[in-house]
Protein backbone atom coordinates (compact mmCIF):
# COMPACT_ATOMS: atom_id res chain seq x y z
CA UNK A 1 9.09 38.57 20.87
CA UNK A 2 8.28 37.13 17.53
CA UNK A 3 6.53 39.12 13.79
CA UNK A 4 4.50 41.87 15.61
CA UNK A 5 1.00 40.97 13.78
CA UNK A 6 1.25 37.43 15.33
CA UNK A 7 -1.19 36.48 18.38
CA UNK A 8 0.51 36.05 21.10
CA UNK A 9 -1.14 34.92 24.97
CA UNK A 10 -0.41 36.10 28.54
CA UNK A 11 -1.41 36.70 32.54
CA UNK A 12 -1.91 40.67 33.43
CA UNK A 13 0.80 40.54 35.72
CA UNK A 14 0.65 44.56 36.90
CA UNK A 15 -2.54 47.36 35.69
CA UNK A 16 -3.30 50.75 37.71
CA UNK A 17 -5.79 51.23 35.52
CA UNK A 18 -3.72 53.16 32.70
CA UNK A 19 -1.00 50.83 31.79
CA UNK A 20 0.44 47.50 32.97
CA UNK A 21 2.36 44.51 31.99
CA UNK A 22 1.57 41.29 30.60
CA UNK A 23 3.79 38.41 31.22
CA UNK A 24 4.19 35.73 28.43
CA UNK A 25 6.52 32.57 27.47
CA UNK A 26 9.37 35.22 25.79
CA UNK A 27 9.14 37.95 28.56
CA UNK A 28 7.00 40.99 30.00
CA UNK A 29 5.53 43.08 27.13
CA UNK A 30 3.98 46.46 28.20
CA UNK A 31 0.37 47.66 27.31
CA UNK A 32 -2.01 50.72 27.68
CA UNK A 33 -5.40 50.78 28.99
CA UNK A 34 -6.72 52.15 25.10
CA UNK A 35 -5.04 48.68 23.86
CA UNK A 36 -7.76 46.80 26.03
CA UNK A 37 -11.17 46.12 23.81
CA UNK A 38 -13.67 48.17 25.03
CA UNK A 39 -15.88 45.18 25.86
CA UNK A 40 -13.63 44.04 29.00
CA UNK A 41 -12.45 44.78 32.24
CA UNK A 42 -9.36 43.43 32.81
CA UNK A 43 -7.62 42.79 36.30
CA UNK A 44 -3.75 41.13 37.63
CA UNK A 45 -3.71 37.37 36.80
CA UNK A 46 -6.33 37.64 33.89
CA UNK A 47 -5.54 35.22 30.76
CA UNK A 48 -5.53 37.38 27.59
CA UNK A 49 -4.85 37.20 24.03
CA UNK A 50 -3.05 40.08 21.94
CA UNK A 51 -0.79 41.84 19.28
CA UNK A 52 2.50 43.41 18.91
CA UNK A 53 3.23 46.57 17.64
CA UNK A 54 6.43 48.47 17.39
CA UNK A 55 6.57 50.65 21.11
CA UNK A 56 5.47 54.35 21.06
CA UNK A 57 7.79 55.15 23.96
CA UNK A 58 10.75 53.44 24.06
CA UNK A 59 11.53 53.36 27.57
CA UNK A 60 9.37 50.46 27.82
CA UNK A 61 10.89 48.40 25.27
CA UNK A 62 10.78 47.63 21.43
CA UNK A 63 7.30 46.46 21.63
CA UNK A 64 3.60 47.04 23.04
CA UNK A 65 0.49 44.96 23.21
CA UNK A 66 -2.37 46.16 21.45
CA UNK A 67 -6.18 44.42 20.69
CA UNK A 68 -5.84 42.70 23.64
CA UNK A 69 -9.29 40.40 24.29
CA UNK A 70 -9.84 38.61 28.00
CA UNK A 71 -10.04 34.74 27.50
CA UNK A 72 -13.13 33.67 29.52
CA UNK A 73 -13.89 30.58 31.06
CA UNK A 74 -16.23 28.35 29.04
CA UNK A 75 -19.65 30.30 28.88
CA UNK A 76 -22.34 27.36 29.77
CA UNK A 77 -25.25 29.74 28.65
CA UNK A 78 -23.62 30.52 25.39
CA UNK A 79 -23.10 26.77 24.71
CA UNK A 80 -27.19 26.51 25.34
CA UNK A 81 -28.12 29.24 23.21
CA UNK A 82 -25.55 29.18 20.75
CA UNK A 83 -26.80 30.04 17.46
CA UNK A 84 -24.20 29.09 15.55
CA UNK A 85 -21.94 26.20 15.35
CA UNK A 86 -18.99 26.56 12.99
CA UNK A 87 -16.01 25.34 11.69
CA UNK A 88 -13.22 27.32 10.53
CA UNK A 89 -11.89 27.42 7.36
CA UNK A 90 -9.29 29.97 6.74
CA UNK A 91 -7.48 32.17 9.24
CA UNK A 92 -4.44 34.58 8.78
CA UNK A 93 -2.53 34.54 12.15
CA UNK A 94 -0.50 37.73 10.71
CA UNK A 95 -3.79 39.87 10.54
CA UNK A 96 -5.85 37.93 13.15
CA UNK A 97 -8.78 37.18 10.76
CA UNK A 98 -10.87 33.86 9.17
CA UNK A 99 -13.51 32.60 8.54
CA UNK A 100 -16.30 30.38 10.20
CA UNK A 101 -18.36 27.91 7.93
CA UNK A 102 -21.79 27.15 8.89
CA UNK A 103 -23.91 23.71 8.28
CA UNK A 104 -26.02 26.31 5.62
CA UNK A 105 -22.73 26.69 3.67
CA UNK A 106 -22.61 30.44 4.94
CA UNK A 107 -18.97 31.75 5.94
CA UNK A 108 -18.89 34.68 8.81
CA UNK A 109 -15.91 36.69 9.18
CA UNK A 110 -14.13 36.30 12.34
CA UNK A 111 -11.44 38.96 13.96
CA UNK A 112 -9.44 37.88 16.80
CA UNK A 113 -11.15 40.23 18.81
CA UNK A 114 -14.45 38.58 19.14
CA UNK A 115 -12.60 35.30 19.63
CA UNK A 116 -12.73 34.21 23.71
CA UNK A 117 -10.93 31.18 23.45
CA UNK A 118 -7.17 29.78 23.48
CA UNK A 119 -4.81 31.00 20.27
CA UNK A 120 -3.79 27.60 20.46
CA UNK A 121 -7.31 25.97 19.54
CA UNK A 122 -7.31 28.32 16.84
CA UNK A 123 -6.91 25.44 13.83
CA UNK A 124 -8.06 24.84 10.59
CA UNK A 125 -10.87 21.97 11.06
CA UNK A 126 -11.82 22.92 14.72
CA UNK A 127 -15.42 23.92 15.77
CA UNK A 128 -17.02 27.10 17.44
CA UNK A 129 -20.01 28.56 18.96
CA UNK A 130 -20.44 31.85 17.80
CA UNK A 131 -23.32 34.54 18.06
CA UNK A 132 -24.03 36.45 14.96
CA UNK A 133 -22.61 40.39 15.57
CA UNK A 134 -25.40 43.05 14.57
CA UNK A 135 -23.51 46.03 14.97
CA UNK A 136 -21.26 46.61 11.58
CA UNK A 137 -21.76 43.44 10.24
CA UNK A 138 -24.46 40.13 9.85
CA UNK A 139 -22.31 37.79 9.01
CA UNK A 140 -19.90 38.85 11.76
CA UNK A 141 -18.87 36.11 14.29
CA UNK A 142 -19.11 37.05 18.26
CA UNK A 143 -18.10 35.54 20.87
CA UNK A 144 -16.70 33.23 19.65
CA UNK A 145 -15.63 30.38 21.81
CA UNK A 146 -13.34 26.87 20.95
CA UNK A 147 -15.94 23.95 20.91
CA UNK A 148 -14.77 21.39 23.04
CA UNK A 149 -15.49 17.89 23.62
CA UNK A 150 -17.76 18.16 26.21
CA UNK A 151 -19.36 20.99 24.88
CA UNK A 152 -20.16 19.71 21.45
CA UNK A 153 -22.02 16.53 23.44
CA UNK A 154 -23.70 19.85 25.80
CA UNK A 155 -25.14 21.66 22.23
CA UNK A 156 -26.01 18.39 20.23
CA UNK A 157 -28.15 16.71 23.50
CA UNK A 158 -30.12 19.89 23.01
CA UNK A 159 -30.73 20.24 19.21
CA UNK A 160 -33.34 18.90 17.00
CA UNK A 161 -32.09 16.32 15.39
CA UNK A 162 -34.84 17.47 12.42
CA UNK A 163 -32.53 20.36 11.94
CA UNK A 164 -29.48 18.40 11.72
CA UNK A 165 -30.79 16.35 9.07
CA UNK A 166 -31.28 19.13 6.28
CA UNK A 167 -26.84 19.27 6.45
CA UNK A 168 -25.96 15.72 6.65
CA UNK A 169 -22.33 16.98 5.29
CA UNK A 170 -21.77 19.11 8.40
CA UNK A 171 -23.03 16.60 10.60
CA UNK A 172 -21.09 13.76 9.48
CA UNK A 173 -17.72 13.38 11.50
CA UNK A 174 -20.00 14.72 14.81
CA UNK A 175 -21.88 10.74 13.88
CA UNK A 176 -18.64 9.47 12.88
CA UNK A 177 -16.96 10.40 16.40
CA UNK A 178 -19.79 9.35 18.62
CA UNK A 179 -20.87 12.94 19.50
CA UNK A 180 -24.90 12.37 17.61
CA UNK A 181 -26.75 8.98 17.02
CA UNK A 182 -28.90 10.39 14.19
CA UNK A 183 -27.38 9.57 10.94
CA UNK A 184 -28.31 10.21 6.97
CA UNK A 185 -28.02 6.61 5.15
CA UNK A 186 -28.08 8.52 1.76
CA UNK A 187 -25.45 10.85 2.44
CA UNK A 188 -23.37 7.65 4.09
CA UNK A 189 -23.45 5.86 0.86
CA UNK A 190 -22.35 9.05 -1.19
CA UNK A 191 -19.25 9.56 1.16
CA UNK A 192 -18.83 5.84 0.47
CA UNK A 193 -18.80 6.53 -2.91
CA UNK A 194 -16.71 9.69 -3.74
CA UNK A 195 -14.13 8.68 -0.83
CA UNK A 196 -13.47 5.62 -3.59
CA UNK A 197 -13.16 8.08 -6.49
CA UNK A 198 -9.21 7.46 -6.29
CA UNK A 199 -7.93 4.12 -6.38
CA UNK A 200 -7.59 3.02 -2.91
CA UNK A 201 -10.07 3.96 -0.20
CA UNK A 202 -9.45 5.10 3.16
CA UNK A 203 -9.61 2.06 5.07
CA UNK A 204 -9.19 3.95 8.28
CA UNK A 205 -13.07 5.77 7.22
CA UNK A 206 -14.11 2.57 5.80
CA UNK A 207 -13.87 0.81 9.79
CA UNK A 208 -14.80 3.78 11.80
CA UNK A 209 -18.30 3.97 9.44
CA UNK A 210 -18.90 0.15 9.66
CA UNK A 211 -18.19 -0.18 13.50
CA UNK A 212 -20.80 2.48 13.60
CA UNK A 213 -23.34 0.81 11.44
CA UNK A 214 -23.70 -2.15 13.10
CA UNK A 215 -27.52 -2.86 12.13
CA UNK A 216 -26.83 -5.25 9.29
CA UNK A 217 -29.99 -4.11 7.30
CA UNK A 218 -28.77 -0.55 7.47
CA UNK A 219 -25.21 -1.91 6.35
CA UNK A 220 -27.24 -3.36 3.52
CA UNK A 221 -28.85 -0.55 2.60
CA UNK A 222 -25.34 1.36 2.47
CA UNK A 223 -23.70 -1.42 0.15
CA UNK A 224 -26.79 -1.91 -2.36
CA UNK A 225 -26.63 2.19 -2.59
CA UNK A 226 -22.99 1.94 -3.34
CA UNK A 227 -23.30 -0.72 -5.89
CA UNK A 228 -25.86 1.12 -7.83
CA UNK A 229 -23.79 4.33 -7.68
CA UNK A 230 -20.51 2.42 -8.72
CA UNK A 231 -22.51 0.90 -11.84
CA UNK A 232 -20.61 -1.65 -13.79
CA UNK A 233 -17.94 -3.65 -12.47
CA UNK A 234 -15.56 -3.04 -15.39
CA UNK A 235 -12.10 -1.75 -14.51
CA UNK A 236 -9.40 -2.30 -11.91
CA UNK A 237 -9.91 0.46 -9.88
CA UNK A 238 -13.60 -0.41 -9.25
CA UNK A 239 -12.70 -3.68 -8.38
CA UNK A 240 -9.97 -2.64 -5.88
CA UNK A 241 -13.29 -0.98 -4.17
CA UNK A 242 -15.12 -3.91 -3.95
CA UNK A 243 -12.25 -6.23 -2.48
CA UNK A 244 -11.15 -3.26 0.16
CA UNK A 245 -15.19 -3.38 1.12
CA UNK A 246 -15.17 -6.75 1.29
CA UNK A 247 -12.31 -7.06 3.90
CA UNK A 248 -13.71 -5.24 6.80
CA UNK A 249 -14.46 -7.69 9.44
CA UNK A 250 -16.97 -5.10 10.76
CA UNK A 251 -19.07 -6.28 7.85
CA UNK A 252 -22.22 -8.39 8.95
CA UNK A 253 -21.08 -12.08 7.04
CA UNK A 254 -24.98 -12.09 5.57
CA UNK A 255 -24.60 -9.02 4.45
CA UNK A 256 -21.14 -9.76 3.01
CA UNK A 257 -22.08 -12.88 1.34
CA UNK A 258 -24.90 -10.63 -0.58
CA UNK A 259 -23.11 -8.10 -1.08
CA UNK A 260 -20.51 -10.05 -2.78
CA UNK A 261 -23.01 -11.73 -5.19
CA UNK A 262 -24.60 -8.54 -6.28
CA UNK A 263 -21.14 -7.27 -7.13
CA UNK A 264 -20.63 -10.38 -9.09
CA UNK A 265 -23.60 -9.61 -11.00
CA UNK A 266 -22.61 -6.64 -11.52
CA UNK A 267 -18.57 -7.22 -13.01
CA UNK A 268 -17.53 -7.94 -16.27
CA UNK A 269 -16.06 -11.06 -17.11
CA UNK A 270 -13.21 -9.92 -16.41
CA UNK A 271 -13.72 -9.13 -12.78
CA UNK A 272 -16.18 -12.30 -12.03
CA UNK A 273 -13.11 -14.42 -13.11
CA UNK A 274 -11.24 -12.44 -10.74
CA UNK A 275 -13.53 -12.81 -7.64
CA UNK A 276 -12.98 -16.44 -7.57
CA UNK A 277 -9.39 -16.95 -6.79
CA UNK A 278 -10.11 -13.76 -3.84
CA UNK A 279 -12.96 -16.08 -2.58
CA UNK A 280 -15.52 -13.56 -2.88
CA UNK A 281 -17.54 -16.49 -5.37
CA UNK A 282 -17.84 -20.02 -5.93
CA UNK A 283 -18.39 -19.68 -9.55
CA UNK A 284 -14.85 -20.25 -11.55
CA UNK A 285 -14.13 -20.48 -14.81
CA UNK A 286 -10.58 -22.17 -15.01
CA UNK A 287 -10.29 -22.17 -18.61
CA UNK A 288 -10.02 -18.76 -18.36
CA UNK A 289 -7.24 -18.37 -15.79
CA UNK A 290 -5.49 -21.56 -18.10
CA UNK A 291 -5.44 -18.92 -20.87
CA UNK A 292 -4.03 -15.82 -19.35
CA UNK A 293 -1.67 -17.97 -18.05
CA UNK A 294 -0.73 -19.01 -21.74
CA UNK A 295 -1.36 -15.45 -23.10
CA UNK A 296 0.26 -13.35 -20.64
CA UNK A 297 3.93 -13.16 -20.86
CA UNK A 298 4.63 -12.43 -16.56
CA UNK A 299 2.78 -14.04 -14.35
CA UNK A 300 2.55 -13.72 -10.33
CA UNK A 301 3.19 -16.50 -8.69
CA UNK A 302 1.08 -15.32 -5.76
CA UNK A 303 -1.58 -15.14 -8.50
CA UNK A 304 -0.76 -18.63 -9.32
CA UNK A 305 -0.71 -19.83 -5.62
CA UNK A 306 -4.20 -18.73 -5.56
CA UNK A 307 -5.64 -20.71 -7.97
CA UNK A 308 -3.97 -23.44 -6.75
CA UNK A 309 -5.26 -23.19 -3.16
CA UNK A 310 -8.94 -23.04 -4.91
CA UNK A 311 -8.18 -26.22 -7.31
CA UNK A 312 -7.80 -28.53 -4.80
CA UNK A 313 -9.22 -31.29 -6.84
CA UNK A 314 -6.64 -33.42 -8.63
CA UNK A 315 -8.35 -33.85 -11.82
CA UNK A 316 -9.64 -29.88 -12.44
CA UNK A 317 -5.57 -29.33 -11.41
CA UNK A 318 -4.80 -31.68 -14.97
CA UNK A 319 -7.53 -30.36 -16.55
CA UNK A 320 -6.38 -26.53 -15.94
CA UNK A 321 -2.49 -27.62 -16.52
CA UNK A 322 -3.12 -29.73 -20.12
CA UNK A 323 -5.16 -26.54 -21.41
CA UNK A 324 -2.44 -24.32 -20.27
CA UNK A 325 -0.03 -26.59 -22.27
CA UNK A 326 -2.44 -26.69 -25.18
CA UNK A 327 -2.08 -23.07 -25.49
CA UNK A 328 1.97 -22.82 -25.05
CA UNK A 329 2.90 -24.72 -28.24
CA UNK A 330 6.64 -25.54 -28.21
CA UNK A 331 8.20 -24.22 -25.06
CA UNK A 332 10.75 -22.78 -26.57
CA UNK A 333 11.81 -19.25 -25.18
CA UNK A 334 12.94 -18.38 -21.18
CA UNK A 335 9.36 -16.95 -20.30
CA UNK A 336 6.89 -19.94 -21.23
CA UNK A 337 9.89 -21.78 -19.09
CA UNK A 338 9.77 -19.14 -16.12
CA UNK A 339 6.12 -20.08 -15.83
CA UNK A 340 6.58 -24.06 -16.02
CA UNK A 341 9.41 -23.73 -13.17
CA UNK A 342 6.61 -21.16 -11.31
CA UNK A 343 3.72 -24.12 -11.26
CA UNK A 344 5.98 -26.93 -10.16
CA UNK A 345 6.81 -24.76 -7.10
CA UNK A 346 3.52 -24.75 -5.85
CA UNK A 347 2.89 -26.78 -2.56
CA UNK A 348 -0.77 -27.07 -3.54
CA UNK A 349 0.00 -28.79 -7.01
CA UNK A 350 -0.97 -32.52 -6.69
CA UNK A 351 2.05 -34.92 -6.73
CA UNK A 352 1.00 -37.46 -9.55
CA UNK A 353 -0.75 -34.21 -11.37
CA UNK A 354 2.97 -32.41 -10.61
CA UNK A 355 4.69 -35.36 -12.49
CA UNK A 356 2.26 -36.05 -15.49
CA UNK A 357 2.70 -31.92 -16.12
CA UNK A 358 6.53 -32.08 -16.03
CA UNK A 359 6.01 -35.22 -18.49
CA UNK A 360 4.05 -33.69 -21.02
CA UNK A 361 6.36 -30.31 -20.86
CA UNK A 362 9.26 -31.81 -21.51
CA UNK A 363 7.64 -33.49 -24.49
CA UNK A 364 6.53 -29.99 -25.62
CA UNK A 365 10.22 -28.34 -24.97
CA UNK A 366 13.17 -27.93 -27.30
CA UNK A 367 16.44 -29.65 -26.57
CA UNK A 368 17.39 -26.66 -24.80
CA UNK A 369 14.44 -26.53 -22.06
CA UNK A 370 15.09 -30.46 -21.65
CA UNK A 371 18.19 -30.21 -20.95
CA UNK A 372 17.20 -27.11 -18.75
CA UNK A 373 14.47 -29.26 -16.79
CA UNK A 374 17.31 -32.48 -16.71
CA UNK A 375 19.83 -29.43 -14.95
CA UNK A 376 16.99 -27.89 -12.81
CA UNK A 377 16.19 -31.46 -11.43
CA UNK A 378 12.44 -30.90 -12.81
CA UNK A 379 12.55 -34.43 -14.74
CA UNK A 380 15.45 -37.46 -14.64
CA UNK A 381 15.66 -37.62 -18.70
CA UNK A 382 18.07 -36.47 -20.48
CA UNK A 383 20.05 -36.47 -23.96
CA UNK A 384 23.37 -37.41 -23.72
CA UNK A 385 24.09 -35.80 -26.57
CA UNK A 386 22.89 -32.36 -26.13
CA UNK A 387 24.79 -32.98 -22.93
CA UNK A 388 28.19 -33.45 -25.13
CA UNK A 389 27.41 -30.78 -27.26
CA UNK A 390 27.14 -28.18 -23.86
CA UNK A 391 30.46 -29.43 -22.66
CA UNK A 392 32.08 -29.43 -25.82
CA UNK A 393 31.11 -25.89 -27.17
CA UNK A 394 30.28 -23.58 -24.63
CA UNK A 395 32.85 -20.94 -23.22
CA UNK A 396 32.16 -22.37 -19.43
CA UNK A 397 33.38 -19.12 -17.64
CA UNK A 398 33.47 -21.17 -13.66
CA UNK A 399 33.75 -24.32 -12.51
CA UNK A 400 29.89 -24.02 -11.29
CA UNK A 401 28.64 -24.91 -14.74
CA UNK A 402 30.72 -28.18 -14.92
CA UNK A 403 30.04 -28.99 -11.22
CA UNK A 404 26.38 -28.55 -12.35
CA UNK A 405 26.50 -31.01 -14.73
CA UNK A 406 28.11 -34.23 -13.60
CA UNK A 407 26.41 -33.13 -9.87
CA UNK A 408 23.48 -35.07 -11.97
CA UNK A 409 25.59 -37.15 -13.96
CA UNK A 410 26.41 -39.66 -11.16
CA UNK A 411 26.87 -43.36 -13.32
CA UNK A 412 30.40 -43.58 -14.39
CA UNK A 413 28.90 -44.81 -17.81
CA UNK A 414 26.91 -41.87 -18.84
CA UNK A 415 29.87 -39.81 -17.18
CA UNK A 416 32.26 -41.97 -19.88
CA UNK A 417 30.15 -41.72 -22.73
CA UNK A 418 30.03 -37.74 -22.30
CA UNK A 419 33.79 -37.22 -21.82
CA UNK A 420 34.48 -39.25 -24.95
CA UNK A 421 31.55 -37.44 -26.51
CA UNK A 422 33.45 -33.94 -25.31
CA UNK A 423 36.61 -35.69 -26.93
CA UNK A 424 35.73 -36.57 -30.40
CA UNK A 425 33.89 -33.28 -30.54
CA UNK A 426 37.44 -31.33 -30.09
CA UNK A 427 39.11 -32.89 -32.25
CA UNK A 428 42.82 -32.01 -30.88
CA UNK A 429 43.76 -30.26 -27.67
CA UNK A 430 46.25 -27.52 -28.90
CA UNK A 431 44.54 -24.04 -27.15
CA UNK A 432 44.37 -23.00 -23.73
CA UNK A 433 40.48 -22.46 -23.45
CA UNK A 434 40.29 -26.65 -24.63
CA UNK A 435 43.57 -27.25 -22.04
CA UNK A 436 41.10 -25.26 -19.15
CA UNK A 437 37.90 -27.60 -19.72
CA UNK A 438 39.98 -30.61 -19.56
CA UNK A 439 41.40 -29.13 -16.67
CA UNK A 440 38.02 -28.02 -15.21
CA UNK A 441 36.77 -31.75 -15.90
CA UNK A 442 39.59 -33.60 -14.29
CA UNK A 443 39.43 -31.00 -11.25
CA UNK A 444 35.78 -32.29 -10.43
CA UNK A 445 35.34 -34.59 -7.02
CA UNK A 446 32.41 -35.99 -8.73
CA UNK A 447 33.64 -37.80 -11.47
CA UNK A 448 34.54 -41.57 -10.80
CA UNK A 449 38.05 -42.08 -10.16
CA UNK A 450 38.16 -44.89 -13.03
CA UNK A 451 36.56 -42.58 -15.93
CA UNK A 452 38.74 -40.00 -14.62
CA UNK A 453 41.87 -42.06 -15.31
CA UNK A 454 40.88 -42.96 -18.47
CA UNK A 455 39.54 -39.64 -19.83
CA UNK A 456 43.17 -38.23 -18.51
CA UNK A 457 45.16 -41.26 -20.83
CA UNK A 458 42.62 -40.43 -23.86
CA UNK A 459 42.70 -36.43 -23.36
CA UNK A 460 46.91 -37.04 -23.49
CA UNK A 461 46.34 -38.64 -26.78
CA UNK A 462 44.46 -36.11 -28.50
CA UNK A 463 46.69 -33.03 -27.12
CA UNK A 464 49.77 -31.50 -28.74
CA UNK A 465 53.64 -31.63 -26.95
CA UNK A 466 52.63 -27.77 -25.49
CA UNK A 467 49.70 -29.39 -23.76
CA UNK A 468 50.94 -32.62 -22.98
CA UNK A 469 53.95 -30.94 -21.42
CA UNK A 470 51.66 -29.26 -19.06
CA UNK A 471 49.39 -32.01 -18.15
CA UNK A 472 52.93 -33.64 -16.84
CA UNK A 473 53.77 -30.22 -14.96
CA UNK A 474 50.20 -29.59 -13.76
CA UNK A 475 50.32 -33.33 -12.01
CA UNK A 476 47.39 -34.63 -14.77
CA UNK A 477 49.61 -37.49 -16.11
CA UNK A 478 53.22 -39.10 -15.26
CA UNK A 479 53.66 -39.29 -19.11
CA UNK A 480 56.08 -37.05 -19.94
């Protein structure tokens, strides 16, 4: 039957007026009359609420009912005349107590007995009428029914709205959910406010308060009321505020477009800078975004994609590209690199502004970020020599690295003038990680079938009888 204190709900199934038996979900649970509250008259196929207790005669089983209450049927004239309107904030289902708060900020004590309603509707957040008990207590809840839909509409159609108005907190979700018209502005703009306290708003709120406000000059006066709450524009989580504000499509576009130039007025540099690339300005100050781009060591691309969708003219794109440049220095480390790859992956980046850029980097790059824009297809010049020097001394640990590199050496002349390069530079072929690149090399579909031959005859030359023994087994040469 469950923990005894717990409230449990039932029909009167049998009552002779002494004792009887209520039927609920687990089974039939007896009762006696002195278990009823003395307030009710109770009859076969009456809804009630009740307790458990451990059974004083056994016969009838482990358990009896006790502080059983009568759920009524919605009292119209209570709903009228209610007093009090309430919503509870604390209830212990093992005792059967809580409390009701009132739009004064006054808490009445409520006991399960004095409750009329469903156990079910019995949840922290929900609303009740309630009557104010004078006989032990005044700040004793009484009849106390579950304020439903309808009946909420019933009690606010017949309230001054004056009175409403002094507890704008109370009042609020009844505005937000349709069930009142009359709203507080003020206390509006404060919600707006402390509801952004924490980084990210409740975008959810945000909607359901501007499909509400749909008068643009109220909107107005919420936004200018946030603004001057929010004061200065001057850190991230301010300006995470602003943007999420500036996304509703509920907002009147007059009153976003002023909105979003007070705000403007009201950020740091930092922020106004920002604004631009999220179109919430005009105003842009490139020079700036040209040196965090130099400054910063990781960069978003989606950040960069932005800019670039706002620079659509050709010669602010150079402009912004040659300052970024002018800041770099040598590019001469794997980050500044990163972020030259990054920019020449933008679709938005101008195609003669694309290849001036690449130009000018690669005459700002060491020899190793040349050869790393030759590899990466970002420019067709190259140095054959730092080429030879790559092939000849490092450890290539697959055949991808080769492939890599005569996939973009395609004339059989530089092809020849790197293998002999690769050559000289090894003097004599008498170890098994030299006899593996000439392996590696001769392996390669790419390589013309002429400079192959040749490198083969020369590579022969320079190797000792262990290696030229195996070229003849491996099928590299018929000199034997």
């Amino acid at each position: 039957m469950g923990v005894k204190a717990e409230i449990h709900e039932g029909v009167i199934t049998t009552f002779d007026g002494q004792a009887g038996y209520i039927k609920t979900i687990s089974g039939f649970i007896y009762f006696q009359k002195s278990a009823i509250n003395r307030e009710y008259r109770i009859k076969k196929g009456d809804e009630v609420i009740f307790q458990i207790k451990p059974s004083m005669t056994k016969f009838v089983g482990p358990y009896q009912a006790y502080n059983i209450n009568l759920l009524k049927p919605k009292n119209k004239e209570l709903i009228y005349n209610a007093k009090k309107i309430g919503r509870l904030d604390k209830f212990n289902f093992q005792k059967g107590i809580g409390f009701l708060n009132t739009p004064e900020k006054k808490k009445y004590f409520l006991h399960i007995s004095k409750y009329q309603s469903k156990k079910s509707f019995l949840k922290i957040g929900n609303y009740f009428f309630f009557e104010v008990g004078k006989e032990k207590y005044n700040h004793e809840a009484i009849n106390c029914m579950f304020a439903d839909d309808d009946a909420l509409f019933s009690f606010f159609k017949n309230q001054d709205p004056l009175a409403r108005s002094k507890y704008p907190e109370f009042y609020f979700p009844f505005w937000l959910n349709g069930y009142i018209q009359d709203k507080e502005l003020n206390y509006i703009t404060k919600k707006l406010f402390t509801e952004g306290i924490h980084l990210y708003f409740d975008l959810n709120l945000l909607k359901k308060i501007f499909e509400k406000l749909t008068n643009p000059s109220e909107q107005q006066t919420i936004l200018n009321g946030f603004l001057s709450k929010i004061g200065a524009i001057d850190s991230r989580g301010k300006y995470i505020r602003i943007k999420v504000l500036a996304s509703l499509n509920e907002l009147d576009e007059n009153v976003k477009a002023g909105f979003f130039k007070s705000a403007f007025n009201k950020a740091d540099k930092e922020r106004q800078n920002l604004m631009w690339p999220d179109v919430f300005t005009h105003t842009k100050d490139f020079h700036y975004f040209a040196r965090k781009l130099t400054t910063e060591r990781f960069v978003s691309f989606l950040i960069l994609e932005k800019i670039f969708e706002k620079l659509t003219n050709p010669s602010e794109q150079e402009m912004f590209l040659n300052e970024f440049l002018s800041g770099t220095g040598e590019i001469d480390n794997e980050f500044t690199f990163e972020k030259i790859k990054f920019i020449t992956k933008l679709n938005s980046l101008n195609k003669n502004v694309k290849a001036q850029f690449l130009n000018n980097a690669f005459n700002k790059a060491d020899k190793e970020r040349q050869y790393l824009m030759w590899l990466d297809g970002l420019t067709q010049r190259k140095d054959l020599n730092y080429i030879i020097s790559k092939v000849t001394n490092e450890r290539f640990e697959s055949f991808f690295s080769l492939e890599k590199i005569f996939g973009k050496l395609t004339k059989p002349a530089e092809q020849e003038i790197v293998l002999n390069g690769f050559l000289l530079g090894i003097l004599i072929i008498d170890n098994e990680t030299k006899f593996g690149k000439i392996k590696a090399l001769a392996g390669f579909n790419g390589l013309n079938k002429n400079v192959k031959a040749q490198f083969l005859n020369n590579a022969f030359n320079k190797a000792d009888k262990e290696r030229q023994y195996l070229m003849w087994l491996d099928g590299l040469t018929q000199r034997k």
